[in-house]
C-alpha atoms as a PDB file:
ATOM      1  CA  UNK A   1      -2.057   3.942  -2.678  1.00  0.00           C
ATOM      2  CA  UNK A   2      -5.644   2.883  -3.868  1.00  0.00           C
ATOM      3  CA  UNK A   3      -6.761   2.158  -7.158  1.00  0.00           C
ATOM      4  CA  UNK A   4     -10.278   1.851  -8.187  1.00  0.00           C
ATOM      5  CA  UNK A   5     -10.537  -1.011 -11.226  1.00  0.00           C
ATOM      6  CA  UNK A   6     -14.723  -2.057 -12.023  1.00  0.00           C
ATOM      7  CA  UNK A   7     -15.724  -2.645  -8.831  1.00  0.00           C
ATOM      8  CA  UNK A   8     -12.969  -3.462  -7.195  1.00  0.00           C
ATOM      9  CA  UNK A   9     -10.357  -1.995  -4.605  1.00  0.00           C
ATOM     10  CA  UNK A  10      -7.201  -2.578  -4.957  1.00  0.00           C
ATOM     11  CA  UNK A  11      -4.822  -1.304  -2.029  1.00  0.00           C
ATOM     12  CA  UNK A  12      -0.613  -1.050  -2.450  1.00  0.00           C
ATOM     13  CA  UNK A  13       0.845  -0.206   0.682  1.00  0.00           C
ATOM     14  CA  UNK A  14       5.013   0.095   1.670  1.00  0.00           C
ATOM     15  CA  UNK A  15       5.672   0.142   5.043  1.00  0.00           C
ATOM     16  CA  UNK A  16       8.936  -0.471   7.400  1.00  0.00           C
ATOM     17  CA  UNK A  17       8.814  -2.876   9.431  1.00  0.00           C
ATOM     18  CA  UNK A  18      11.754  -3.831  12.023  1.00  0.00           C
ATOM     19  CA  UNK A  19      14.354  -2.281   9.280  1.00  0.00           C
ATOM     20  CA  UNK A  20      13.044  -4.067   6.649  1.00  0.00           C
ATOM     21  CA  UNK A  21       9.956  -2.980   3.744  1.00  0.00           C
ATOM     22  CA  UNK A  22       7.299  -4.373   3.455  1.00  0.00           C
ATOM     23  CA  UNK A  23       4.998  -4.660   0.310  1.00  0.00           C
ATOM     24  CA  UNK A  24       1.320  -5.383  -0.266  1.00  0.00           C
ATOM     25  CA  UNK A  25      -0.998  -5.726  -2.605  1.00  0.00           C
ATOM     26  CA  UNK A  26      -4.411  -6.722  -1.993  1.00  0.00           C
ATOM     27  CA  UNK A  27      -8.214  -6.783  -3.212  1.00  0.00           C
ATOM     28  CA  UNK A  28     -10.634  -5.844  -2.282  1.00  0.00           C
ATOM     29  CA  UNK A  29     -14.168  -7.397  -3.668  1.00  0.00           C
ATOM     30  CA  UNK A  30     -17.433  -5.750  -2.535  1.00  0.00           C
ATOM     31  CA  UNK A  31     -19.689  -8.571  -1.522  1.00  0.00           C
ATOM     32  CA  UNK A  32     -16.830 -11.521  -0.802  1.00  0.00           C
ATOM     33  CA  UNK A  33     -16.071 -11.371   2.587  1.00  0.00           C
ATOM     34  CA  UNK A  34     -12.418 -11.335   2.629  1.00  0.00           C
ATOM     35  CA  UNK A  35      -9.772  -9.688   0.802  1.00  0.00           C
ATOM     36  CA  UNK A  36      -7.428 -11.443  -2.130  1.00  0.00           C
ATOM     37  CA  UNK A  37      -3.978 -11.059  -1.311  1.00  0.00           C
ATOM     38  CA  UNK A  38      -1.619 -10.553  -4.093  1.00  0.00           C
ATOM     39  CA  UNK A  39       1.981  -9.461  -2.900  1.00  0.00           C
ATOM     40  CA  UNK A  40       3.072  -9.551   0.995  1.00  0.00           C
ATOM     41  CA  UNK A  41       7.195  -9.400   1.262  1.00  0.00           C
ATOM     42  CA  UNK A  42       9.520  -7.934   2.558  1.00  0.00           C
ATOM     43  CA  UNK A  43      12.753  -6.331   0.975  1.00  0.00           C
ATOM     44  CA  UNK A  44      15.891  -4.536   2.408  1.00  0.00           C
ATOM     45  CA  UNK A  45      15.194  -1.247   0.586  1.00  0.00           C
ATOM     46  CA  UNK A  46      12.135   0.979  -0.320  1.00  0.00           C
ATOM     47  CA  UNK A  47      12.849   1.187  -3.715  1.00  0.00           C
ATOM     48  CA  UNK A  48      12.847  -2.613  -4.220  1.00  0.00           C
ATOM     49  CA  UNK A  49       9.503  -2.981  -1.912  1.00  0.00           C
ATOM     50  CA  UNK A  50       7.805  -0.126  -4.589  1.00  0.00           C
ATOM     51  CA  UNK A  51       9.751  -2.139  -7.549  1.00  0.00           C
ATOM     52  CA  UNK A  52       7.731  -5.366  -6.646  1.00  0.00           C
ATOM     53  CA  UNK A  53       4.762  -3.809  -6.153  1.00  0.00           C
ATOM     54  CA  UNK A  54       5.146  -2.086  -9.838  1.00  0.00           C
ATOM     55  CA  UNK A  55       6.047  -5.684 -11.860  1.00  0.00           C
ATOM     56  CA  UNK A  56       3.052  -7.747  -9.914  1.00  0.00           C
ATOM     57  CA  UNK A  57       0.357  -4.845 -10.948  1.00  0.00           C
ATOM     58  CA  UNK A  58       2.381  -5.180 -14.598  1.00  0.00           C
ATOM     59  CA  UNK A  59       1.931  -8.891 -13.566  1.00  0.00           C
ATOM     60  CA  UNK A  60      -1.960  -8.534 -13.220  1.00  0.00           C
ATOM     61  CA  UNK A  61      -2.794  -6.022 -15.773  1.00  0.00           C
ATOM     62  CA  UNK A  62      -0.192  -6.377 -18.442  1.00  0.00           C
ATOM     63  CA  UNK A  63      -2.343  -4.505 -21.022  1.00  0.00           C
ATOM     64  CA  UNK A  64      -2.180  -1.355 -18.300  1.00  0.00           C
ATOM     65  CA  UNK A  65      -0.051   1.762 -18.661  1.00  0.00           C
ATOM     66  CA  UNK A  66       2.805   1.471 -16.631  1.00  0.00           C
ATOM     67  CA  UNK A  67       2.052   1.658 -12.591  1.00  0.00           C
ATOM     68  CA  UNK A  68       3.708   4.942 -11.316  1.00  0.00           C
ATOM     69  CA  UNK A  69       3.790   4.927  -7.784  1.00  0.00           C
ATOM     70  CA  UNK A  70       2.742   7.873  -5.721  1.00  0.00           C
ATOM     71  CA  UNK A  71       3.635   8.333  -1.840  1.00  0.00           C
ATOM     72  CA  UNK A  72       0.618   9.738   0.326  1.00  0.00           C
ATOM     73  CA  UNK A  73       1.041  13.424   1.071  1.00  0.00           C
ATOM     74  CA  UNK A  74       2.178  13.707   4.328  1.00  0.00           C
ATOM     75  CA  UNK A  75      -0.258  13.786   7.528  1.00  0.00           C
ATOM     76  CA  UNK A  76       0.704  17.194   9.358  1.00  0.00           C
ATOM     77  CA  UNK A  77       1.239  17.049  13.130  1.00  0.00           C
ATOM     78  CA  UNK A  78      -1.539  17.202  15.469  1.00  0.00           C
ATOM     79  CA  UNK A  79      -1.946  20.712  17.641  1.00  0.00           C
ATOM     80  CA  UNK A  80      -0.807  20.204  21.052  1.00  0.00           C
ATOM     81  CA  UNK A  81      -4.946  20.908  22.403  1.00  0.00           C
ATOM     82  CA  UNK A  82      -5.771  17.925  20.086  1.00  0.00           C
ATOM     83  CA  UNK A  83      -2.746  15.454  21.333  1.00  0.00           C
ATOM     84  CA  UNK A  84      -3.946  12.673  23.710  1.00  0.00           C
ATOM     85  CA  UNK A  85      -2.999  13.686  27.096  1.00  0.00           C
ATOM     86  CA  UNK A  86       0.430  11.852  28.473  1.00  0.00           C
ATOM     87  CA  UNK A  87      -0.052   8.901  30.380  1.00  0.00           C
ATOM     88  CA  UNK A  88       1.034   9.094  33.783  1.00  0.00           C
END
């Protein structure tokens, strides 16, 4: 997920990694050359990598609505005549 705040970026991304979630929070500044890191864990379940990501933003902004989190809509398959060829 992305949120635009002023001028910055600020990017929340869940993830699994190696049966575990990973959260992260960073932002982004236009102009400094790299990015602020807020929140990189990882948790056992989805719910608690989204729940960490939700109290740090509280965290951050405390005089911000609640966060509600919203999963990206899902990326549809590729056609088969736009799939990279097998590798032999």
């Amino acid at each position: 997920m992305v949120i635009f705040k002023d001028t910055c970026r600020f990017e929340l991304t869940v993830d699994e990694f190696y049966d575990e979630w990973l959260a992260r929070l960073q932002e982004v500044v236009p102009g400094r050359p790299c990015v602020t890191l807020h929140l990189l864990r990882t948790f056992g379940t989805r719910q608690a990598a989204v729940d960490a990501l939700i109290r740090k933003w509280h965290v951050l902004f405390p005089d911000d609505a609640a966060l509600v989190w919203q999963d990206p809509p899902p990326v549809p398959p590729l056609p088969q005549h736009l799939s990279p060829a097998p590798r032999p």
